[in-house]
PDB file of N, CA and C in Angstrom:
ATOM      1  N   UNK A   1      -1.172 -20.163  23.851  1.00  0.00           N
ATOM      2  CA  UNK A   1      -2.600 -20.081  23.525  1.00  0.00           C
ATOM      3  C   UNK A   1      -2.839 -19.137  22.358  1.00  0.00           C
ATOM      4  N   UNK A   2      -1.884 -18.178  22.414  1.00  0.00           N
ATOM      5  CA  UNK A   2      -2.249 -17.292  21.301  1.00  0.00           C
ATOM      6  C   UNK A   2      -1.954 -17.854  20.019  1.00  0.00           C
ATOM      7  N   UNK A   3      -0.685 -18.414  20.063  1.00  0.00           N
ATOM      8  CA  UNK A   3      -0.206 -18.977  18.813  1.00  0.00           C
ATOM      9  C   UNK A   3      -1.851 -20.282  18.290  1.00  0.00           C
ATOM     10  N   UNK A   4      -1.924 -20.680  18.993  1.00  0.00           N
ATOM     11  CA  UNK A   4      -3.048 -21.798  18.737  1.00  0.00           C
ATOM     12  C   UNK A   4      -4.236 -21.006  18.170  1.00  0.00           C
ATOM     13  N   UNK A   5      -4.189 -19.968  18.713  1.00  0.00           N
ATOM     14  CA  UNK A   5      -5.913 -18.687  17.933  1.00  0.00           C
ATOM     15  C   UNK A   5      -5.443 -18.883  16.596  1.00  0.00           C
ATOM     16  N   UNK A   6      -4.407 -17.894  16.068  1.00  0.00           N
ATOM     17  CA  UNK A   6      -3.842 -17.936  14.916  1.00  0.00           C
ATOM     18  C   UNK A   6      -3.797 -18.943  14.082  1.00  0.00           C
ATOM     19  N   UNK A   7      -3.457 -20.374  14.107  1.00  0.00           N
ATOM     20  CA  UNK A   7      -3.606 -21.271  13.848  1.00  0.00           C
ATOM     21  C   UNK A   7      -5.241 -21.651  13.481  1.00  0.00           C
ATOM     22  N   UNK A   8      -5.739 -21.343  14.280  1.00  0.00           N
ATOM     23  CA  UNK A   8      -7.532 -21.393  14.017  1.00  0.00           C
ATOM     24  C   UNK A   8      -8.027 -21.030  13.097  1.00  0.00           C
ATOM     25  N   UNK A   9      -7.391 -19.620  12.777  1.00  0.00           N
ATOM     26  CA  UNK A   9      -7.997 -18.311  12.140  1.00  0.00           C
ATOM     27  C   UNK A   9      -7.534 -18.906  10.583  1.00  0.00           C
ATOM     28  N   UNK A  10      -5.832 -19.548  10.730  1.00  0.00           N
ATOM     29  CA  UNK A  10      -5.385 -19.670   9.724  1.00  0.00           C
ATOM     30  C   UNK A  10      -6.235 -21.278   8.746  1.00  0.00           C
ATOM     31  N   UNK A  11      -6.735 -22.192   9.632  1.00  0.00           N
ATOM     32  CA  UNK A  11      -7.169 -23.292   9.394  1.00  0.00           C
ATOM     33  C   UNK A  11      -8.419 -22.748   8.746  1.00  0.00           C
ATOM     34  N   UNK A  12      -9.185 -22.105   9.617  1.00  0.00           N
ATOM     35  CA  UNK A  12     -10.591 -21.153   9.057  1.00  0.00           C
ATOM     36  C   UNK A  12     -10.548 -21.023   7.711  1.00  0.00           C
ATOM     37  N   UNK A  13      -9.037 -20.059   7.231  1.00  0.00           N
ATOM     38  CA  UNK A  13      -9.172 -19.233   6.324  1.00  0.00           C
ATOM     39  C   UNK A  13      -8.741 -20.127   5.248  1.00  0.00           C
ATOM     40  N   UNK A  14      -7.910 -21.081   5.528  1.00  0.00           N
ATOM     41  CA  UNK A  14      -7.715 -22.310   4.074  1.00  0.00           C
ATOM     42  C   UNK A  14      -9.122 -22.627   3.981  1.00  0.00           C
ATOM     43  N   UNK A  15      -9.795 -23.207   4.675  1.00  0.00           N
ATOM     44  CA  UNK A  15     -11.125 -24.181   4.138  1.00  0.00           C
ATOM     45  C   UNK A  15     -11.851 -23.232   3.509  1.00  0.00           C
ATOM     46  N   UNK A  16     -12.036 -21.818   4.360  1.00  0.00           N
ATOM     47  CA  UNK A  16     -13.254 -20.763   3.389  1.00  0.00           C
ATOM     48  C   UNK A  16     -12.833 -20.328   1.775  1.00  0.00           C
ATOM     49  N   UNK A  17     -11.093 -20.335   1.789  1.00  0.00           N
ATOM     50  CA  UNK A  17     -10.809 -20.213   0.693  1.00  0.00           C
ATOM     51  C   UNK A  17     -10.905 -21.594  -0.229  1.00  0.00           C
ATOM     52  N   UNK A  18     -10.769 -22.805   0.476  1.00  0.00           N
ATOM     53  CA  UNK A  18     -11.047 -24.147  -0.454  1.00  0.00           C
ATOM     54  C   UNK A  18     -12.538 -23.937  -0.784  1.00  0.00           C
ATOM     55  N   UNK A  19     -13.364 -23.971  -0.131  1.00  0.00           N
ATOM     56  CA  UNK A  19     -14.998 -23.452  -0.535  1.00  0.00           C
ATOM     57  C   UNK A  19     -15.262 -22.746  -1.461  1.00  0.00           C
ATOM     58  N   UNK A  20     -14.223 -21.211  -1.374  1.00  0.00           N
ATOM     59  CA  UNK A  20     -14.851 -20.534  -2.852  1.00  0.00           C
ATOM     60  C   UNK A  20     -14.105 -21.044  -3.897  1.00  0.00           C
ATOM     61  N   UNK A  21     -13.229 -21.428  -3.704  1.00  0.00           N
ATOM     62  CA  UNK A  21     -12.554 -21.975  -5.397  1.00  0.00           C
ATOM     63  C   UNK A  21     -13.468 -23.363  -5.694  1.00  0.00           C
ATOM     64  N   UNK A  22     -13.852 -24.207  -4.949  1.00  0.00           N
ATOM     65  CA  UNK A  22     -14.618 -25.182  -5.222  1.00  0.00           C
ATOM     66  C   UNK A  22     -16.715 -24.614  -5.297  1.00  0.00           C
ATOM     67  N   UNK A  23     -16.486 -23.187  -5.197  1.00  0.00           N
ATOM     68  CA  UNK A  23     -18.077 -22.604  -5.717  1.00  0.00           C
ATOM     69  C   UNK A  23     -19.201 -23.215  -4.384  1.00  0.00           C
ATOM     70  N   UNK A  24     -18.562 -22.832  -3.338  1.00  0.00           N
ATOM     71  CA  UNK A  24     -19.441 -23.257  -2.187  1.00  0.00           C
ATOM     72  C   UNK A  24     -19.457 -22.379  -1.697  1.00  0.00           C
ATOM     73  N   UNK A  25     -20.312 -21.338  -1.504  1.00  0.00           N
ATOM     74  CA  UNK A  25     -20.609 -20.315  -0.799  1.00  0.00           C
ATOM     75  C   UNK A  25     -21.219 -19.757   0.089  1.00  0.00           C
ATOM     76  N   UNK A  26     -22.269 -20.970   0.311  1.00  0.00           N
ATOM     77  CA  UNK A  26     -22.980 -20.925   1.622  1.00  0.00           C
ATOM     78  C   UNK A  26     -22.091 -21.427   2.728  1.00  0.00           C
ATOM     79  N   UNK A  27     -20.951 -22.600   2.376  1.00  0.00           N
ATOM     80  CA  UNK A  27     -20.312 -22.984   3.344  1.00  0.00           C
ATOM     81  C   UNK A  27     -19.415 -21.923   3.574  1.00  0.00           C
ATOM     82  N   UNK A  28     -18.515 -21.210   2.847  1.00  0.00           N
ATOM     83  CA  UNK A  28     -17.797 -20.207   3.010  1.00  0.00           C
ATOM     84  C   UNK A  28     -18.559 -19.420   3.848  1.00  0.00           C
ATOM     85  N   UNK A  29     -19.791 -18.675   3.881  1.00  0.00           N
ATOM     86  CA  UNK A  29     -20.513 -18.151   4.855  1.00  0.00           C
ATOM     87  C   UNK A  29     -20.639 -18.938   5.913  1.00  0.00           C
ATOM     88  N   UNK A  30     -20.882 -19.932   6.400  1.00  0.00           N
ATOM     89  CA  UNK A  30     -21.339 -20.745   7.520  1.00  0.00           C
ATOM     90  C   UNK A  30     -19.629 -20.830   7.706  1.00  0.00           C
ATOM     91  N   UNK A  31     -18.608 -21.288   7.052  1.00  0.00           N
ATOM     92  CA  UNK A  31     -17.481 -21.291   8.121  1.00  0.00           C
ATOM     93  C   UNK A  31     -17.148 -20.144   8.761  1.00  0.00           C
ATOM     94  N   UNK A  32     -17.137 -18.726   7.830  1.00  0.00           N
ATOM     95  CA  UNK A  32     -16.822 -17.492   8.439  1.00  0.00           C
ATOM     96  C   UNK A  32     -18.012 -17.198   9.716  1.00  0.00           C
ATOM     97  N   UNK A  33     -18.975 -17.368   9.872  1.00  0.00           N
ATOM     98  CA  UNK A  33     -19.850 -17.480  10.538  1.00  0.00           C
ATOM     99  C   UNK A  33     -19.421 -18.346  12.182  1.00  0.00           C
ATOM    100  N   UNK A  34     -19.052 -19.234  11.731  1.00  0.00           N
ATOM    101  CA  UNK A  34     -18.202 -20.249  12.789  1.00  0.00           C
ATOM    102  C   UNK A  34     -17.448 -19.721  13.536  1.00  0.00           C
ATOM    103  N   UNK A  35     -15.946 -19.090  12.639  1.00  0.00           N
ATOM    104  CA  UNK A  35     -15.060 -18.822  13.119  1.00  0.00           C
ATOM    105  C   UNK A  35     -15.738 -17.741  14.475  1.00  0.00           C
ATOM    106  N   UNK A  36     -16.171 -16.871  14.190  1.00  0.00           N
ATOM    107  CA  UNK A  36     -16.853 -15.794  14.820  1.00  0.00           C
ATOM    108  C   UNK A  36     -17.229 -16.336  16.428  1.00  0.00           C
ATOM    109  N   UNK A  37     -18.559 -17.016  16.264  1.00  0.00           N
ATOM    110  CA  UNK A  37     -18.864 -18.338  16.966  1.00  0.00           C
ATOM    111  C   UNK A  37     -17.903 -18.605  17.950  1.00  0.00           C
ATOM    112  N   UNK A  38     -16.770 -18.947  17.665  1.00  0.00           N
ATOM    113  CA  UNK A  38     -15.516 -19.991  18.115  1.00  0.00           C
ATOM    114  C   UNK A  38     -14.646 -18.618  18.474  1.00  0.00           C
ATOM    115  N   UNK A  39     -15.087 -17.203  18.881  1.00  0.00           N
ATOM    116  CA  UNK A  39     -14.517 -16.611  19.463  1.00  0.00           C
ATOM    117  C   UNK A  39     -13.084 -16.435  19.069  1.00  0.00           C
ATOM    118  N   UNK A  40     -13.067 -16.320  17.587  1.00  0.00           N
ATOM    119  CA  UNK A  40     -12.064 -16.144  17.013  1.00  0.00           C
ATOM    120  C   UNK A  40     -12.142 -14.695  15.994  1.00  0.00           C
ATOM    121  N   UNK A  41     -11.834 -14.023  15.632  1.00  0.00           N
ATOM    122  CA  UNK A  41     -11.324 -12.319  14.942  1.00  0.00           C
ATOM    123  C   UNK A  41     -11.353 -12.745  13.763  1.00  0.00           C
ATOM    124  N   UNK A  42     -12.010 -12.686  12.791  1.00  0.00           N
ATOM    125  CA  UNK A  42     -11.640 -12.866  11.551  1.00  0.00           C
ATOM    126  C   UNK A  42     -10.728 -11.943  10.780  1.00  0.00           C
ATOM    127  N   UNK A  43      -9.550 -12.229   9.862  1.00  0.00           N
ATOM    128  CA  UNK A  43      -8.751 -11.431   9.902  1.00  0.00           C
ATOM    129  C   UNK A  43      -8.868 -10.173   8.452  1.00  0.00           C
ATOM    130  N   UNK A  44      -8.335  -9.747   7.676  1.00  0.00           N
ATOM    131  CA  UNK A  44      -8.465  -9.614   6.336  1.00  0.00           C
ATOM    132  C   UNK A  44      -8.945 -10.881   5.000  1.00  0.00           C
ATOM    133  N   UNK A  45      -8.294 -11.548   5.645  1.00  0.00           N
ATOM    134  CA  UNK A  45      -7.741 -13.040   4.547  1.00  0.00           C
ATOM    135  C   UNK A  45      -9.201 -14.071   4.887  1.00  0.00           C
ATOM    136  N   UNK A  46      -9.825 -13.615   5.919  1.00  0.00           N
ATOM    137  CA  UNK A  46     -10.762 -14.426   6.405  1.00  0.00           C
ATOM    138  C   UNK A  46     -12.253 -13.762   5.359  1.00  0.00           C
ATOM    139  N   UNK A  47     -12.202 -12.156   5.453  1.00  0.00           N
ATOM    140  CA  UNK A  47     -13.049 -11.637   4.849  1.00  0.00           C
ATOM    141  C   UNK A  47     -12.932 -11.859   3.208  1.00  0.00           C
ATOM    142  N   UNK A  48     -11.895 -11.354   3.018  1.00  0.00           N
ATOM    143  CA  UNK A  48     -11.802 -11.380   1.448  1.00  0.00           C
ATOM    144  C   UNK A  48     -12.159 -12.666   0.659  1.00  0.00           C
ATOM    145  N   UNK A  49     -11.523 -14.101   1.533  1.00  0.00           N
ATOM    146  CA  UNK A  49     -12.010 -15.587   1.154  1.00  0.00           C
ATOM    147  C   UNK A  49     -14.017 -15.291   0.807  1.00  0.00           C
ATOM    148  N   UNK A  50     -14.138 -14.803   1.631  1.00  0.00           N
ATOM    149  CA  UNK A  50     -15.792 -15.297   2.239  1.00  0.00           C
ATOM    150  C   UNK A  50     -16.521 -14.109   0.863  1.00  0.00           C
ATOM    151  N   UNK A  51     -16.142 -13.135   1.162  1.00  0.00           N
ATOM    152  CA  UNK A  51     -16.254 -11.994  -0.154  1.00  0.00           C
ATOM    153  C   UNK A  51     -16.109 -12.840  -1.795  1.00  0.00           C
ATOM    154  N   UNK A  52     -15.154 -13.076  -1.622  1.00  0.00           N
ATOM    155  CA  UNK A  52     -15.065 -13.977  -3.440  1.00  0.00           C
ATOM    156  C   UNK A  52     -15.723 -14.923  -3.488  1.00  0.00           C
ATOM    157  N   UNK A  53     -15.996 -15.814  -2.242  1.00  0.00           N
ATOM    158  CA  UNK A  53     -17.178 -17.096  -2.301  1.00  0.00           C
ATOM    159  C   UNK A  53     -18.434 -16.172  -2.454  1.00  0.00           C
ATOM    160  N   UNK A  54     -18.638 -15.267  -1.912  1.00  0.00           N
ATOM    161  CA  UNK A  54     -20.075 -14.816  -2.286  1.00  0.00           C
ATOM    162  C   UNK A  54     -19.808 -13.861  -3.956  1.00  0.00           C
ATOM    163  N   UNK A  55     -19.078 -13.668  -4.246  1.00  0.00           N
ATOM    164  CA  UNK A  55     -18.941 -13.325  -5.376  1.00  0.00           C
ATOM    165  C   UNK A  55     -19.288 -14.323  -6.659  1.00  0.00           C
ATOM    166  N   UNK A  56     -18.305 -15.123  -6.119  1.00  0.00           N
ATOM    167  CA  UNK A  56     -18.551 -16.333  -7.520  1.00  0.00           C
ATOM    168  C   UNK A  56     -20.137 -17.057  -7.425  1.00  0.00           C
ATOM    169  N   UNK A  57     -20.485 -16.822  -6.496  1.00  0.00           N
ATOM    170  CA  UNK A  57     -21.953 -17.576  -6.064  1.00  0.00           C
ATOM    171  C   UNK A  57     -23.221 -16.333  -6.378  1.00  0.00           C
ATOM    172  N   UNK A  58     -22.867 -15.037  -6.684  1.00  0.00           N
ATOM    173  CA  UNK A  58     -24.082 -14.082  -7.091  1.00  0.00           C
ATOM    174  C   UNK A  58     -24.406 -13.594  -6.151  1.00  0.00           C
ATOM    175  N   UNK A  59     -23.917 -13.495  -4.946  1.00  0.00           N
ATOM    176  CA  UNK A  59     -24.374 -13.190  -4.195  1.00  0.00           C
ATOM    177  C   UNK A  59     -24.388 -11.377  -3.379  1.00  0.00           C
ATOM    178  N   UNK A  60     -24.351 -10.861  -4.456  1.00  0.00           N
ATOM    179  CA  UNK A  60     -23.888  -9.538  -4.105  1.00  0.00           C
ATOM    180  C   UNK A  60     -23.968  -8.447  -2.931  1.00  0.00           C
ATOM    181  N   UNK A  61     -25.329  -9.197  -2.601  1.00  0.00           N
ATOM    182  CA  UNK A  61     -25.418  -8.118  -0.923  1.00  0.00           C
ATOM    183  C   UNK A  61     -24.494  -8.705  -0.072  1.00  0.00           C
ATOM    184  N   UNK A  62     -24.169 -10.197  -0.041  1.00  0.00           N
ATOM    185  CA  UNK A  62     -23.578 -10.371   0.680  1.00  0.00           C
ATOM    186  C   UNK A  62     -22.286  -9.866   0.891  1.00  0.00           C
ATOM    187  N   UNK A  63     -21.736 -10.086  -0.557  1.00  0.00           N
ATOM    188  CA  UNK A  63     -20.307  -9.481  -0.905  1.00  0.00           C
ATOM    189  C   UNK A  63     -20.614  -7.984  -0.197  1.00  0.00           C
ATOM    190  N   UNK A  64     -21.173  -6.937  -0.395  1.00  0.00           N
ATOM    191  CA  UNK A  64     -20.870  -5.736  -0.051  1.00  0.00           C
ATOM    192  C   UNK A  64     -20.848  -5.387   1.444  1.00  0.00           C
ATOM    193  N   UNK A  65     -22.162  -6.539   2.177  1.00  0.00           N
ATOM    194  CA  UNK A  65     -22.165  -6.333   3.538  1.00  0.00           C
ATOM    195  C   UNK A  65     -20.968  -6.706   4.161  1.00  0.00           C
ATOM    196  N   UNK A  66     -20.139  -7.715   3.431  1.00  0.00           N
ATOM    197  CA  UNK A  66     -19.123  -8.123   4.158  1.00  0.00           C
ATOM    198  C   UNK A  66     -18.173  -7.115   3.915  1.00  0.00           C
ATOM    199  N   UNK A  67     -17.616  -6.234   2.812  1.00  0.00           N
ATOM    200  CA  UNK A  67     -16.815  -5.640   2.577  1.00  0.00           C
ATOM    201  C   UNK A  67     -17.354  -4.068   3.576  1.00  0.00           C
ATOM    202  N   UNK A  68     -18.334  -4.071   3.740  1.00  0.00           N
ATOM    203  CA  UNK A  68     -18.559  -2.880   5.027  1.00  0.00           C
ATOM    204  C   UNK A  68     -18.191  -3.356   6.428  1.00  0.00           C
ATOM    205  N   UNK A  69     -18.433  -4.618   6.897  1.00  0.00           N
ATOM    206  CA  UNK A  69     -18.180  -4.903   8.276  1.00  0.00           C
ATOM    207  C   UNK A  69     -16.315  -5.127   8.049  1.00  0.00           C
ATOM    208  N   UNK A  70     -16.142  -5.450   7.180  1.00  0.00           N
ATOM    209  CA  UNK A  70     -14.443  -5.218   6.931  1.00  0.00           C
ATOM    210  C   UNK A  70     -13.968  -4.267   7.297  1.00  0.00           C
ATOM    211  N   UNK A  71     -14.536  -2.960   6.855  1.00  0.00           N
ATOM    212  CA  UNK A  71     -14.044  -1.594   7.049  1.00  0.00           C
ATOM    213  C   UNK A  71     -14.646  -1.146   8.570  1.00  0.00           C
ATOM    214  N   UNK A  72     -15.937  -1.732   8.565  1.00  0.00           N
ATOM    215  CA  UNK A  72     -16.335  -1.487  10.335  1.00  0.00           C
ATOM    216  C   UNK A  72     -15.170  -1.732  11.199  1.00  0.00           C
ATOM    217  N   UNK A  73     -14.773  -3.203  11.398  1.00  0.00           N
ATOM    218  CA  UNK A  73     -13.512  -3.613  12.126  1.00  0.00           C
ATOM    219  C   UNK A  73     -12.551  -2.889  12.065  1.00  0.00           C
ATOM    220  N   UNK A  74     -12.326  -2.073  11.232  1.00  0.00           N
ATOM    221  CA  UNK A  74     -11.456  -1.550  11.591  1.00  0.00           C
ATOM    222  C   UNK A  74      -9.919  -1.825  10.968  1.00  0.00           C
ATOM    223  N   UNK A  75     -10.093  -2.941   9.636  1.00  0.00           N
ATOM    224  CA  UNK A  75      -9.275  -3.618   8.917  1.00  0.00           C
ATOM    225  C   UNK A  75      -9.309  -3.119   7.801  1.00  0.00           C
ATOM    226  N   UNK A  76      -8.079  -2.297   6.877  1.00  0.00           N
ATOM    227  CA  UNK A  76      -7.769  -2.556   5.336  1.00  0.00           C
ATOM    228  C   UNK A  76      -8.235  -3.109   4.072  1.00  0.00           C
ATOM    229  N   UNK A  77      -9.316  -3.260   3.873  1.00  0.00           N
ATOM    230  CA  UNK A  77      -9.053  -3.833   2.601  1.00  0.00           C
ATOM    231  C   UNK A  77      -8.401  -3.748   1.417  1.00  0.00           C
ATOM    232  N   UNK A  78      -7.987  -5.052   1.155  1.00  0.00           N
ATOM    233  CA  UNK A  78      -7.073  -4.788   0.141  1.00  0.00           C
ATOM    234  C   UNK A  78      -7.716  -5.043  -1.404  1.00  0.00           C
ATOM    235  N   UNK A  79      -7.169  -5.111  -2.152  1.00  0.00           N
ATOM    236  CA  UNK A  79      -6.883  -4.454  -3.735  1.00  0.00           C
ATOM    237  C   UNK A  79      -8.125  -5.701  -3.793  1.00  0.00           C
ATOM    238  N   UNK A  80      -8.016  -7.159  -3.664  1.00  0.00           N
ATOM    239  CA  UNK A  80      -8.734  -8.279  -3.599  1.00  0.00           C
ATOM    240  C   UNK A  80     -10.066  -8.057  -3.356  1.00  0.00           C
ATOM    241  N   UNK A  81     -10.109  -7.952  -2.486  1.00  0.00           N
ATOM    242  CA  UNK A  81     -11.238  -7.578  -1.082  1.00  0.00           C
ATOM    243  C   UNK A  81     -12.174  -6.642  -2.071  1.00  0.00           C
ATOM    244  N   UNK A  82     -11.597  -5.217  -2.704  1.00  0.00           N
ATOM    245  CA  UNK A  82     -12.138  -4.506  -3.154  1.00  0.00           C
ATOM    246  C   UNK A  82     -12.646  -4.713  -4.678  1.00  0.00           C
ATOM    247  N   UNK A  83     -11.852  -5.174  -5.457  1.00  0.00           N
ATOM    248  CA  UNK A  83     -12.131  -5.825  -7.031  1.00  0.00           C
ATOM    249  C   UNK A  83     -13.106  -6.790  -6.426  1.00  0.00           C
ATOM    250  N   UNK A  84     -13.357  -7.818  -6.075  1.00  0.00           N
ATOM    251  CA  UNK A  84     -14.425  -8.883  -5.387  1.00  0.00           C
ATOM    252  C   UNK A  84     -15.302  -8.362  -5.474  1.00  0.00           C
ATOM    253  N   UNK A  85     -15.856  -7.117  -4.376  1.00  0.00           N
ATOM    254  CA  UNK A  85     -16.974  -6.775  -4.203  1.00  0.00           C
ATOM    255  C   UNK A  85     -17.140  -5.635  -5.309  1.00  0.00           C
ATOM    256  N   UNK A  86     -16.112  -5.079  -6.213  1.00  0.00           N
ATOM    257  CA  UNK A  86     -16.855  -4.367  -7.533  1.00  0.00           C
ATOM    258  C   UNK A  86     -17.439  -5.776  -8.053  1.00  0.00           C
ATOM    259  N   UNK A  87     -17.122  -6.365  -8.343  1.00  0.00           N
ATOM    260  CA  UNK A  87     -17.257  -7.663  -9.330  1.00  0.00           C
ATOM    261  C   UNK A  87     -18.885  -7.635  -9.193  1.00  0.00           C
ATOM    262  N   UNK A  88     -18.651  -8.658  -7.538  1.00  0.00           N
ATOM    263  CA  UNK A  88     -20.131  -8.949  -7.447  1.00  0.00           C
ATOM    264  C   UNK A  88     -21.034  -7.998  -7.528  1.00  0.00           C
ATOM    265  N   UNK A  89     -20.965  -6.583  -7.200  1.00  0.00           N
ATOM    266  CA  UNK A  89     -22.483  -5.534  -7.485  1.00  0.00           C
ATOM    267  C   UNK A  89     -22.155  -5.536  -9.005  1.00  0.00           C
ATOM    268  N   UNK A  90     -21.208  -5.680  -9.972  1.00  0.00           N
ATOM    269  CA  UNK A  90     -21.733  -5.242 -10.930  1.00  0.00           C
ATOM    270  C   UNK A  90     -22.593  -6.799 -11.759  1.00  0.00           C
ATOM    271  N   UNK A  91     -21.668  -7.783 -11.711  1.00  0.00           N
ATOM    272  CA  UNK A  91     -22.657  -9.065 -11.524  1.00  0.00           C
ATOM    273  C   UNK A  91     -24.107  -9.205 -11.225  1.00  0.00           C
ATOM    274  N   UNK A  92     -24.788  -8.148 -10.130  1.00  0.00           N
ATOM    275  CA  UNK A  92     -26.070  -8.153  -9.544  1.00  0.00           C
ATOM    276  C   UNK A  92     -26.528  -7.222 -10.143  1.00  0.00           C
ATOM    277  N   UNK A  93     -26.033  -6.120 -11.295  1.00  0.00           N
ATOM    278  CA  UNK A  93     -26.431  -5.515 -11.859  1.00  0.00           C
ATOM    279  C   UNK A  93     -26.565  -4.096 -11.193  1.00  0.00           C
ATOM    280  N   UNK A  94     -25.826  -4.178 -10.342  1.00  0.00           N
ATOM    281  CA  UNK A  94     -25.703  -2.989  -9.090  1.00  0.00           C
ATOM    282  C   UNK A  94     -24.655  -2.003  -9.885  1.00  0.00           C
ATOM    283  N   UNK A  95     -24.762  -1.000 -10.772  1.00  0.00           N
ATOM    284  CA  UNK A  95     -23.444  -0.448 -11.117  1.00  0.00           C
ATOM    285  C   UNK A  95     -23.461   0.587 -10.443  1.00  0.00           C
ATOM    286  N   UNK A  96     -24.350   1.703  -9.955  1.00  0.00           N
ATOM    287  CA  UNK A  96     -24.074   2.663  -8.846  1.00  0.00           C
ATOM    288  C   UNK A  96     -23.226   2.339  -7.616  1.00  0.00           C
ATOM    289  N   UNK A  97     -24.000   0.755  -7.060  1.00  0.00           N
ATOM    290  CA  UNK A  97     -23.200   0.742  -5.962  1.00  0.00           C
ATOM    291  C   UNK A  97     -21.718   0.212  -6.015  1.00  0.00           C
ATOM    292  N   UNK A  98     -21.441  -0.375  -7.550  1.00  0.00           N
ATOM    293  CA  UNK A  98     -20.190  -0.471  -7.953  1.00  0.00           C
ATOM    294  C   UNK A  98     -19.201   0.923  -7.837  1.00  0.00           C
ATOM    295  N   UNK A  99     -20.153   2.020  -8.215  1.00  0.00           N
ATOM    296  CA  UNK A  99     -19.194   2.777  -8.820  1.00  0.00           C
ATOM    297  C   UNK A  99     -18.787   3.932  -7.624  1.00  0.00           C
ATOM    298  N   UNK A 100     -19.800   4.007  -6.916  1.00  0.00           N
ATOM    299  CA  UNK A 100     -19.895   4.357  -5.510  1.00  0.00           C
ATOM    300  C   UNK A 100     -18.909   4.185  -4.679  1.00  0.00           C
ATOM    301  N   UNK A 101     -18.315   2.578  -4.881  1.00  0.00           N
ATOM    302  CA  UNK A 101     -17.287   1.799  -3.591  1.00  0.00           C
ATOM    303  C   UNK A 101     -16.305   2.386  -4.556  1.00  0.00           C
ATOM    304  N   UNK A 102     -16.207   2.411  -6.082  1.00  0.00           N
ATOM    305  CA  UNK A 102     -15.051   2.781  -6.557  1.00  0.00           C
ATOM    306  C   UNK A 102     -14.269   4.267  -6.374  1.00  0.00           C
ATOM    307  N   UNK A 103     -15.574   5.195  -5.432  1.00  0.00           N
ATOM    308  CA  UNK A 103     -15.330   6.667  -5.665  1.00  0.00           C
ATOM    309  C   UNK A 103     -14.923   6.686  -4.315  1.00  0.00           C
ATOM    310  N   UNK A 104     -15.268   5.617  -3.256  1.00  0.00           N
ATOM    311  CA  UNK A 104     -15.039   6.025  -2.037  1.00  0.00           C
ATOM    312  C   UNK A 104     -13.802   5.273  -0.919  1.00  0.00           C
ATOM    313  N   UNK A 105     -13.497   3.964  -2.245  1.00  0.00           N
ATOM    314  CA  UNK A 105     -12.313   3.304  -1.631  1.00  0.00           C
ATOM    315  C   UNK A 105     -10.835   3.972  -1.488  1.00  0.00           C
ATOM    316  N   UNK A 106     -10.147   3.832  -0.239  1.00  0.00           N
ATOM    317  CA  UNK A 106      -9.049   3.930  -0.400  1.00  0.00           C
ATOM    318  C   UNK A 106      -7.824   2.708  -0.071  1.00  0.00           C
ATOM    319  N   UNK A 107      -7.390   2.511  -0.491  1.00  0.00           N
ATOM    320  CA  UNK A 107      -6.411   1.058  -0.757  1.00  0.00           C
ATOM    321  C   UNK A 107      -5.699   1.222   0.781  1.00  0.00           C
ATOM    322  N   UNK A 108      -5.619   0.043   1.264  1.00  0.00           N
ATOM    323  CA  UNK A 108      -4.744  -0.002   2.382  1.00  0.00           C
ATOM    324  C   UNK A 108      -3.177  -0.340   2.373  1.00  0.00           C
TER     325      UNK A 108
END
């Protein structure tokens, strides 16, 4: 059963990542949203997908809220995860809160 979660998480995390490279970002939100739903952990790879879909889509609060509940959980972000969400605040014209995550990140 466990192996089959994983498998979930991992199926999750291809499609949210097919979504943002194909510039779908509401679906990338609504699958990560799902997974959740479906009583499944979203993992690093799950966040960071859903983070760059809201990135490439403008979506900058989203990007940052997600990159805080990242660090809520209790999960790493990595180098990805973190360039993403500089991207998108500075994209939104957010450069404090760019420069802010840049003063307060530490790399996992």
């Amino acid at each position: 059963l466990q192996q089959m979660e994983l498998l979930d998480v991992f199926s999750y995390n291809s499609t949210i990542s097919a979504c943002e490279k194909g510039g779908q970002w509401q679906r990338a939100l609504g699958l990560f949203v799902a997974l959740q739903h479906n009583e499944l952990l979203p993992n690093v790879i799950s966040y960071t997908s859903t983070i760059r879909a809201c990135e490439k889509g403008g979506q900058w609060q989203l990007a940052l809220g997600l990159f805080v509940a990242l660090q809520q959980m209790k999960l790493l972000p990595d180098i990805i995860s973190f360039n993403s969400t500089i991207n998108a605040c500075e994209k939104g014209g957010q450069l404090q809160r760019a420069l802010g995550l840049l003063v307060d990140f530490t790399p996992g």
